[in-house]
Protein backbone atom coordinates (compact mmCIF):
# COMPACT_ATOMS: atom_id res chain seq x y z
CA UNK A 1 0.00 0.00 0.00
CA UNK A 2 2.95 2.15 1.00
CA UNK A 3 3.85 1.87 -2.73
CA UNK A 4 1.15 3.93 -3.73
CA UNK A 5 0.56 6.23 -1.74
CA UNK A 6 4.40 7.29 -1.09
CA UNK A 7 5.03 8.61 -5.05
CA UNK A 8 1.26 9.88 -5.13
CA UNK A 9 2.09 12.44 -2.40
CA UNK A 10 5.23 12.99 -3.58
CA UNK A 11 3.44 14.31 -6.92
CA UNK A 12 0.70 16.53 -4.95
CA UNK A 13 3.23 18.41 -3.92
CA UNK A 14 4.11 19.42 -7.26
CA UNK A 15 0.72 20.62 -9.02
CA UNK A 16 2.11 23.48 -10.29
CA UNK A 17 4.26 21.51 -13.00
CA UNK A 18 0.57 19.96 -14.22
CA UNK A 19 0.01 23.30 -14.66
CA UNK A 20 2.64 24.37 -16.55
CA UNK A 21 2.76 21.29 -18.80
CA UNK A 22 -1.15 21.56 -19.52
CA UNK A 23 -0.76 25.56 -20.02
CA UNK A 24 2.59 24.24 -22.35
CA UNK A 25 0.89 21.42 -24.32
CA UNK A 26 -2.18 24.13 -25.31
CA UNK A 27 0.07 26.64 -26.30
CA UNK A 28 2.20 24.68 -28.72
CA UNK A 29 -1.23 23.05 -30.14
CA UNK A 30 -2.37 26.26 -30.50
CA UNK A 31 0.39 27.77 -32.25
CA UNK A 32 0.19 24.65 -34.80
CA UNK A 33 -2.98 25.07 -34.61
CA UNK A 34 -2.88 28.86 -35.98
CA UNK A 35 0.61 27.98 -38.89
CA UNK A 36 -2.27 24.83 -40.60
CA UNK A 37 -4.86 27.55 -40.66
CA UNK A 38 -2.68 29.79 -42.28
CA UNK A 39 -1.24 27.70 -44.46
CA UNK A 40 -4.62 26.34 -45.73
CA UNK A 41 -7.31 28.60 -45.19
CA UNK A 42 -9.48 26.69 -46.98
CA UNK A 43 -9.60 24.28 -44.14
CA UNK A 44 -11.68 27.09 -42.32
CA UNK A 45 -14.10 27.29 -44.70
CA UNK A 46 -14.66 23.72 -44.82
CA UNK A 47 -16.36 24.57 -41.15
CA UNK A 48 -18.63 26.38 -42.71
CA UNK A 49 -17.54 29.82 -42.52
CA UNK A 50 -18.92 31.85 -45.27
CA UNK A 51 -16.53 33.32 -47.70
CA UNK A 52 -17.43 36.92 -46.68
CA UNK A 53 -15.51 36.24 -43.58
CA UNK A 54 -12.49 34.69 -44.92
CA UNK A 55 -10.34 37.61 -44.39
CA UNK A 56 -10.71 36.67 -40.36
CA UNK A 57 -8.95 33.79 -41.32
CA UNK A 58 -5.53 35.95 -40.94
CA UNK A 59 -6.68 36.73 -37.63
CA UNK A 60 -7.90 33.36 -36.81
CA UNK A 61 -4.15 32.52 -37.93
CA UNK A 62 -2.38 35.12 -36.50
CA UNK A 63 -3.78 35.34 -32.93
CA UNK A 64 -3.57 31.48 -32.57
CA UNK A 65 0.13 31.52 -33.32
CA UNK A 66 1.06 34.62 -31.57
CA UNK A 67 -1.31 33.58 -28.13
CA UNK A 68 0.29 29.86 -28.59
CA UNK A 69 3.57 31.09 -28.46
CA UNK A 70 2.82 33.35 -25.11
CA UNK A 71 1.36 30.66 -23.75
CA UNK A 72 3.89 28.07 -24.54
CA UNK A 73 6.51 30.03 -22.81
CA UNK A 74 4.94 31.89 -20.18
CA UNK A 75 5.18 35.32 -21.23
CA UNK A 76 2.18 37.52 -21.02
CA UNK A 77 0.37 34.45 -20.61
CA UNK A 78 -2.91 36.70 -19.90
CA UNK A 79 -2.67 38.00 -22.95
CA UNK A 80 -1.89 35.44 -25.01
CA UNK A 81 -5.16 33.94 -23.43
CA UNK A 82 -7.15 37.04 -24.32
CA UNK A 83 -6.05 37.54 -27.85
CA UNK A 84 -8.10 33.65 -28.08
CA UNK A 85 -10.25 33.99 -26.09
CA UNK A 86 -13.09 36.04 -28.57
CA UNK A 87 -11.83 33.47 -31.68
CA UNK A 88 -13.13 30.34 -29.57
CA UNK A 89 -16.56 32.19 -28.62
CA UNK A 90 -16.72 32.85 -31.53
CA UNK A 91 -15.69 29.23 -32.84
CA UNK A 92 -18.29 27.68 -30.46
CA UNK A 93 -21.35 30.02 -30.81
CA UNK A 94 -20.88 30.90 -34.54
CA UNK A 95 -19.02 28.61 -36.40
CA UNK A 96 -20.04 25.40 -34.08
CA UNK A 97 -24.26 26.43 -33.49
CA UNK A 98 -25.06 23.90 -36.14
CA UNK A 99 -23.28 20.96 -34.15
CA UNK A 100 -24.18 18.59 -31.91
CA UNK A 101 -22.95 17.03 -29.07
CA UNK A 102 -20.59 14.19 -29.69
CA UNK A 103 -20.03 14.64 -33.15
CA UNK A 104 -16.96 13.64 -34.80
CA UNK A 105 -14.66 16.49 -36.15
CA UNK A 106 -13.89 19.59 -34.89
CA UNK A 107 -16.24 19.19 -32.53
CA UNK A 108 -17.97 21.80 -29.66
CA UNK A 109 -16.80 19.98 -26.92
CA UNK A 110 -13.11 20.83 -28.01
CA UNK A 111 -13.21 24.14 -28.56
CA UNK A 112 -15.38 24.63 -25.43
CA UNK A 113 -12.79 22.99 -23.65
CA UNK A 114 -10.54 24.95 -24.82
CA UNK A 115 -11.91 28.51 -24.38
CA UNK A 116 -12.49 27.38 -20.73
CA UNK A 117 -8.70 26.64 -20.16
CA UNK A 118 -7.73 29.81 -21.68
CA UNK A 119 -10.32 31.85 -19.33
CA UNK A 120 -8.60 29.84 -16.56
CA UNK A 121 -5.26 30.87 -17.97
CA UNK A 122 -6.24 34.77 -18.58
CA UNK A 123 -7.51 34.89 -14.86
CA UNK A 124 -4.62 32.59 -13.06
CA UNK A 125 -1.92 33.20 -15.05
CA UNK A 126 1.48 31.11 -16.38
CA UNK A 127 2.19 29.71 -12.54
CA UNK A 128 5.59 28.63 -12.00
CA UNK A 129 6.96 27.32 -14.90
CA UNK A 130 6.94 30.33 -17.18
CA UNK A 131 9.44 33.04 -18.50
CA UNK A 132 7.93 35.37 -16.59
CA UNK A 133 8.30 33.71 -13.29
CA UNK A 134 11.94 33.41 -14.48
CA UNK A 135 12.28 37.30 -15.16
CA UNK A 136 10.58 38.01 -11.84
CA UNK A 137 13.23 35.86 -9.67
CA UNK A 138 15.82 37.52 -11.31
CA UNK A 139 15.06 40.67 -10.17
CA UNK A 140 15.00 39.89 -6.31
């Protein structure tokens, strides 16, 4: 039993890396994410986004790449956050209404999952593992 419950509290301790890995992991995926839009748009408009809107797709691009990247390394991680957070909305109540739950795809349940971590992001912050925990311990 002591097997178990030895590395298990050993790991509590140490949340904050979770954190950092999950807030990590979204940003690169994001920032991939953003270069495959850019580099075919027309993968946006397969979602049904009417062609009228397809110059967003720059910004749908852009703002995933450059909010990846903050997020990835922990550098104005609330604002890397906010730059994505109006492109999901907008992802789940526009582009998504159609859907249903538990379809295949690009589903809702993705891209509501994601808008919630980066509202938990935008209001907690990188946490430990970030650049700008880095800068700040530097300057003490």
């Amino acid at each position: 039993m002591n097997i178990f419950i030895s590395p298990s509290s050993a790991l509590d301790a140490k949340t904050q890396i979770a954190y950092g890995l999950i807030r990590i992991f979204l940003g690169i995926v994001l920032a991939i994410r953003g270069w495959l839009i850019l580099s075919r748009p027309e993968s946006i408009l397969a979602l049904g986004v009417d062609r009228e809107l397809f110059v967003w797709v720059s910004f749908i691009g852009t703002s995933h790449i450059i909010g990846g990247v903050l997020l990835a390394i922990g550098f104005l991680t609330r604002l890397g956050a906010l730059i994505q957070i109006p492109v999901l909305f907008s992802a789940i109540f526009f582009v998504h209404a159609h859907t249903k739950l538990m379809m295949g795809g690009q589903s809702i349940e993705l891209a509501s999952l994601v808008l919630f971590l980066l509202c938990v992001f935008f209001t907690f912050g990188a946490g430990s593992i970030s650049v700008t925990e880095i800068i700040k311990n530097k300057k003490m």
